[in-house]
C-alpha atoms as a PDB file:
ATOM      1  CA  UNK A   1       3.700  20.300  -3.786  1.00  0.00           C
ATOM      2  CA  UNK A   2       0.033  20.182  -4.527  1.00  0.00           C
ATOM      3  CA  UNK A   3      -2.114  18.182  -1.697  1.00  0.00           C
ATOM      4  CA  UNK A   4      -2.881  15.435  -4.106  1.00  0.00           C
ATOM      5  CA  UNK A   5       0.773  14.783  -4.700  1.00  0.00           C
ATOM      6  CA  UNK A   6       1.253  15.106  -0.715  1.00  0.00           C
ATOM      7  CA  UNK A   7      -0.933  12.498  -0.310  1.00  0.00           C
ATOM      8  CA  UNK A   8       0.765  10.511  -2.816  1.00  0.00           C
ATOM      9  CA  UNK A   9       4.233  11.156  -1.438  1.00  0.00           C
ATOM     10  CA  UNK A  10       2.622   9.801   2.087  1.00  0.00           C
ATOM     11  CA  UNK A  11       2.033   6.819   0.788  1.00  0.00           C
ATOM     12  CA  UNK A  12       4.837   5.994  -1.158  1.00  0.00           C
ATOM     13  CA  UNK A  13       6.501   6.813   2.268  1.00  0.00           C
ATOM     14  CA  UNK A  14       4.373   4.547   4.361  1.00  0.00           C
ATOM     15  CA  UNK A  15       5.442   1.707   1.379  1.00  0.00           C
ATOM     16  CA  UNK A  16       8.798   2.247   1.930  1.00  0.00           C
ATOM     17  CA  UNK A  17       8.051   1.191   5.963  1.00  0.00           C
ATOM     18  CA  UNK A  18       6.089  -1.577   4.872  1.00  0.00           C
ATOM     19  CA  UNK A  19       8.685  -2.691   1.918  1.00  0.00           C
ATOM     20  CA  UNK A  20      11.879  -2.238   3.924  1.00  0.00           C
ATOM     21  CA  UNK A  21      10.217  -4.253   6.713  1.00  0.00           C
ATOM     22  CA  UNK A  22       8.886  -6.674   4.502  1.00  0.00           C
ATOM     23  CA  UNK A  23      12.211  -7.463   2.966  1.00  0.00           C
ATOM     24  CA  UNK A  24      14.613  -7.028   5.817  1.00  0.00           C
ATOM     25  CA  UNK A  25      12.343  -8.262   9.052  1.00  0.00           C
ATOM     26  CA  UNK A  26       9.791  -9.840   7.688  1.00  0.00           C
ATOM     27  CA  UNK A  27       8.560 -12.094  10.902  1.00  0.00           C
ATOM     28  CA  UNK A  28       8.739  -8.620  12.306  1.00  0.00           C
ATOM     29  CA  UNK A  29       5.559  -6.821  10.955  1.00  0.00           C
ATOM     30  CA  UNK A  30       4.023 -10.160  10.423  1.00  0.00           C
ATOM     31  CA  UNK A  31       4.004 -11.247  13.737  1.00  0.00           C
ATOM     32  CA  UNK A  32       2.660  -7.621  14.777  1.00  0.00           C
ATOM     33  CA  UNK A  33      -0.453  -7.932  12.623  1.00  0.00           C
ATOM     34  CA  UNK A  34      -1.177 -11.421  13.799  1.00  0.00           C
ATOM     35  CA  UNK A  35      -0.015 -13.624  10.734  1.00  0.00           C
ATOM     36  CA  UNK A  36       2.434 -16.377  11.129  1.00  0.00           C
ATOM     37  CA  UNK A  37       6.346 -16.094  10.795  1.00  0.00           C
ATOM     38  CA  UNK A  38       7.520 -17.523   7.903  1.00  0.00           C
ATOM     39  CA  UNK A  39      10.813 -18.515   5.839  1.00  0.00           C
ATOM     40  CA  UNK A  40       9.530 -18.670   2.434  1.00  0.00           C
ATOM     41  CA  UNK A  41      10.942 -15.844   0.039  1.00  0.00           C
ATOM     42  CA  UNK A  42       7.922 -14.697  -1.148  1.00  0.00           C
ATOM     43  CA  UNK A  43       7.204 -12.076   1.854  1.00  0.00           C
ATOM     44  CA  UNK A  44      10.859 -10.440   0.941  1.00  0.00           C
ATOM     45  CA  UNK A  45       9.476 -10.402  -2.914  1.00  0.00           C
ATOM     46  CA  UNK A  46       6.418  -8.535  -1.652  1.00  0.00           C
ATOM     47  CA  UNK A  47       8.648  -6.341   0.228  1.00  0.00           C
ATOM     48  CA  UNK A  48      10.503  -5.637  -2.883  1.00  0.00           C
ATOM     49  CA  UNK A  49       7.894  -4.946  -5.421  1.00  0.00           C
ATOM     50  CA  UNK A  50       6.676  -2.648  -2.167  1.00  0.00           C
ATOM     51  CA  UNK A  51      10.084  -0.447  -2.455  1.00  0.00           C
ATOM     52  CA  UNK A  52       9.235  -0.044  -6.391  1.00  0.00           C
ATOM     53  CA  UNK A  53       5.554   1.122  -5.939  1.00  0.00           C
ATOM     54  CA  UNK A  54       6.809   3.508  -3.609  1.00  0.00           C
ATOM     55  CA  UNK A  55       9.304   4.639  -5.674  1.00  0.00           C
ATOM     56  CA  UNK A  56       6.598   5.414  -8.319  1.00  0.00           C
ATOM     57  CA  UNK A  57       4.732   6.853  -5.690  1.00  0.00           C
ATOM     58  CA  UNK A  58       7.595   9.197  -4.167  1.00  0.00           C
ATOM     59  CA  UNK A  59       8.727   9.993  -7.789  1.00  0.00           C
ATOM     60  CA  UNK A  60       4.866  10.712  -9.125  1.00  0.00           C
ATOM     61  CA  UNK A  61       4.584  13.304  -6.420  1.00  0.00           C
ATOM     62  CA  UNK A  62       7.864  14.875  -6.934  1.00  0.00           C
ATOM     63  CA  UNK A  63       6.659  15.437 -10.549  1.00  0.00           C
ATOM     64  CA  UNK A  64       3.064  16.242 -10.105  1.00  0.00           C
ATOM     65  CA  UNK A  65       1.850  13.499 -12.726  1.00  0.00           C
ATOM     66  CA  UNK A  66      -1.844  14.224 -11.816  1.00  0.00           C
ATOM     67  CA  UNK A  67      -2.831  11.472 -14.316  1.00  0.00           C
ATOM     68  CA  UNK A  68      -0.960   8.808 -12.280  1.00  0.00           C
ATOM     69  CA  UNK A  69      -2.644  10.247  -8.633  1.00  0.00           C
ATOM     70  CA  UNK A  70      -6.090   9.725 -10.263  1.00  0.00           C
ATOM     71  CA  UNK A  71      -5.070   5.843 -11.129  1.00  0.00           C
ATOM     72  CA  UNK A  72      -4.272   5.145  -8.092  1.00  0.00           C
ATOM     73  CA  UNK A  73      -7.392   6.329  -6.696  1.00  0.00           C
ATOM     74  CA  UNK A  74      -8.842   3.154  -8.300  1.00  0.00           C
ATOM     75  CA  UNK A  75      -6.267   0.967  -7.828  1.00  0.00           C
ATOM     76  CA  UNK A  76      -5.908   1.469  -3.960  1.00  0.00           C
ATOM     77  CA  UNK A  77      -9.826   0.804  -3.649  1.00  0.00           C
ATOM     78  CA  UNK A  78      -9.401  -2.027  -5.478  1.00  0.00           C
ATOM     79  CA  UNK A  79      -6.840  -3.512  -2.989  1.00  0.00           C
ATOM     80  CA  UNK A  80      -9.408  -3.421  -0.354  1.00  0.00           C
ATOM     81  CA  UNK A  81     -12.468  -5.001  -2.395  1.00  0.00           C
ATOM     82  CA  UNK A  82      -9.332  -7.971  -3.277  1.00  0.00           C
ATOM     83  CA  UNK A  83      -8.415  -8.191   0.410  1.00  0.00           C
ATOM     84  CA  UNK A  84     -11.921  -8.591   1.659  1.00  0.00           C
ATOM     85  CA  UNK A  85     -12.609 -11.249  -1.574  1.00  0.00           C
ATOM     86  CA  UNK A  86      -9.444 -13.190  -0.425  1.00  0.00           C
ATOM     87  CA  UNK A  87     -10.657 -13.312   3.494  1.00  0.00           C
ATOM     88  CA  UNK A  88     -14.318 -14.177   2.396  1.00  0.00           C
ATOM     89  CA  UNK A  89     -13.125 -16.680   0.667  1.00  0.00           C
ATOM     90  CA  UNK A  90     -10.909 -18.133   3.173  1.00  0.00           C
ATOM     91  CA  UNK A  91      -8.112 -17.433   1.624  1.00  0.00           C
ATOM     92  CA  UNK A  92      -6.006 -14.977   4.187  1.00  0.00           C
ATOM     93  CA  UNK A  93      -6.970 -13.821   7.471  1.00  0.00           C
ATOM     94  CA  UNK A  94      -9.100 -11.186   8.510  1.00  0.00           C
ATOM     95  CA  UNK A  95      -5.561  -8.592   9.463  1.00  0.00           C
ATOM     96  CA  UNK A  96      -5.399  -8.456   5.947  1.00  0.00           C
ATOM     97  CA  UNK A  97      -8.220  -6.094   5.762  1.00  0.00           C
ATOM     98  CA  UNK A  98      -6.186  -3.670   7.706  1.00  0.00           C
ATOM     99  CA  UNK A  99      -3.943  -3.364   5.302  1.00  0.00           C
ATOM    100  CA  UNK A 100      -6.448  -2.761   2.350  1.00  0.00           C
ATOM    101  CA  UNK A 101      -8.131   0.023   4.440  1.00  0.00           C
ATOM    102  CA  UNK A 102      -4.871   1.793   4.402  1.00  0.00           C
ATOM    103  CA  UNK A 103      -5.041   1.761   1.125  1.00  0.00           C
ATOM    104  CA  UNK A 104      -8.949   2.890   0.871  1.00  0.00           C
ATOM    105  CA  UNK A 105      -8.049   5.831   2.895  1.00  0.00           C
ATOM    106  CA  UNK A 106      -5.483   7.106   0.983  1.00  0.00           C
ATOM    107  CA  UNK A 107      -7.194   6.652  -2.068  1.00  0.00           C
ATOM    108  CA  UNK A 108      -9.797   8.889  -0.390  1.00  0.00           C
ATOM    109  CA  UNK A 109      -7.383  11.294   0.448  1.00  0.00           C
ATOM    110  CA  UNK A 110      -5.831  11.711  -2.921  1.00  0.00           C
ATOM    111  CA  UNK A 111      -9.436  11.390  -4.738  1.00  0.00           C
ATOM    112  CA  UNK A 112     -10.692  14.860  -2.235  1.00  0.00           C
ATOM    113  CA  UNK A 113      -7.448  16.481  -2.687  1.00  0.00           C
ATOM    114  CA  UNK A 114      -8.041  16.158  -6.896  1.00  0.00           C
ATOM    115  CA  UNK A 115     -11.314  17.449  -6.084  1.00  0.00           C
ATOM    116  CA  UNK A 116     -10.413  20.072  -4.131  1.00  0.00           C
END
């Protein structure tokens, strides 16, 4: 496995801890990065279209589609520049930025390791 696809394969692991938990405890990992519990659905939906990125993720690594790793270079930085939009605006709290720097640093990862 190339290190671009490892890093890949990372994350779609780390999106399978934050889908499963998402869908199955949600108040769980909510209440650990300072949001409020909640009973609305939509937190298991997130934690379901979680488990399919990270299937595309795990399965894009297995594969070494080095097209795909590139995209989601952009695509993870994008999350963050969203997340910080959405707090700026009042819209979510400032936790959420956590989450989008996550996903900056594996985009950095996987943008050096198709450098490299």
């Amino acid at each position: 496995m190339s290190k671009a696809a490892k890093s890949v394969f990372v994350f779609g692991i780390y999106m399978v801890v934050i889908g499963l938990g998402f869908l199955v405890i949600p108040n769980t990992p909510l209440g650990l990065f300072g949001f409020p519990a909640t009973s609305e659905p939509w937190i298991r939906v997130v934690g379901m279209l979680c488990l399919v990125l990270a299937f595309y993720y795990i399965q894009a690594a297995r594969h070494e589609l080095r097209p795909f790793f590139g995209w989601t270079v952009y695509a993870r930085t994008g999350v963050l520049v969203c997340f910080i939009v959405m707090v700026a605006l009042g819209l979510a709290k400032p936790m959420l930025i956590a989450f989008g720097v996550v996903d900056l640093i594996g985009a950095i990862w996987t943008g050096v390791a198709l450098r490299g």
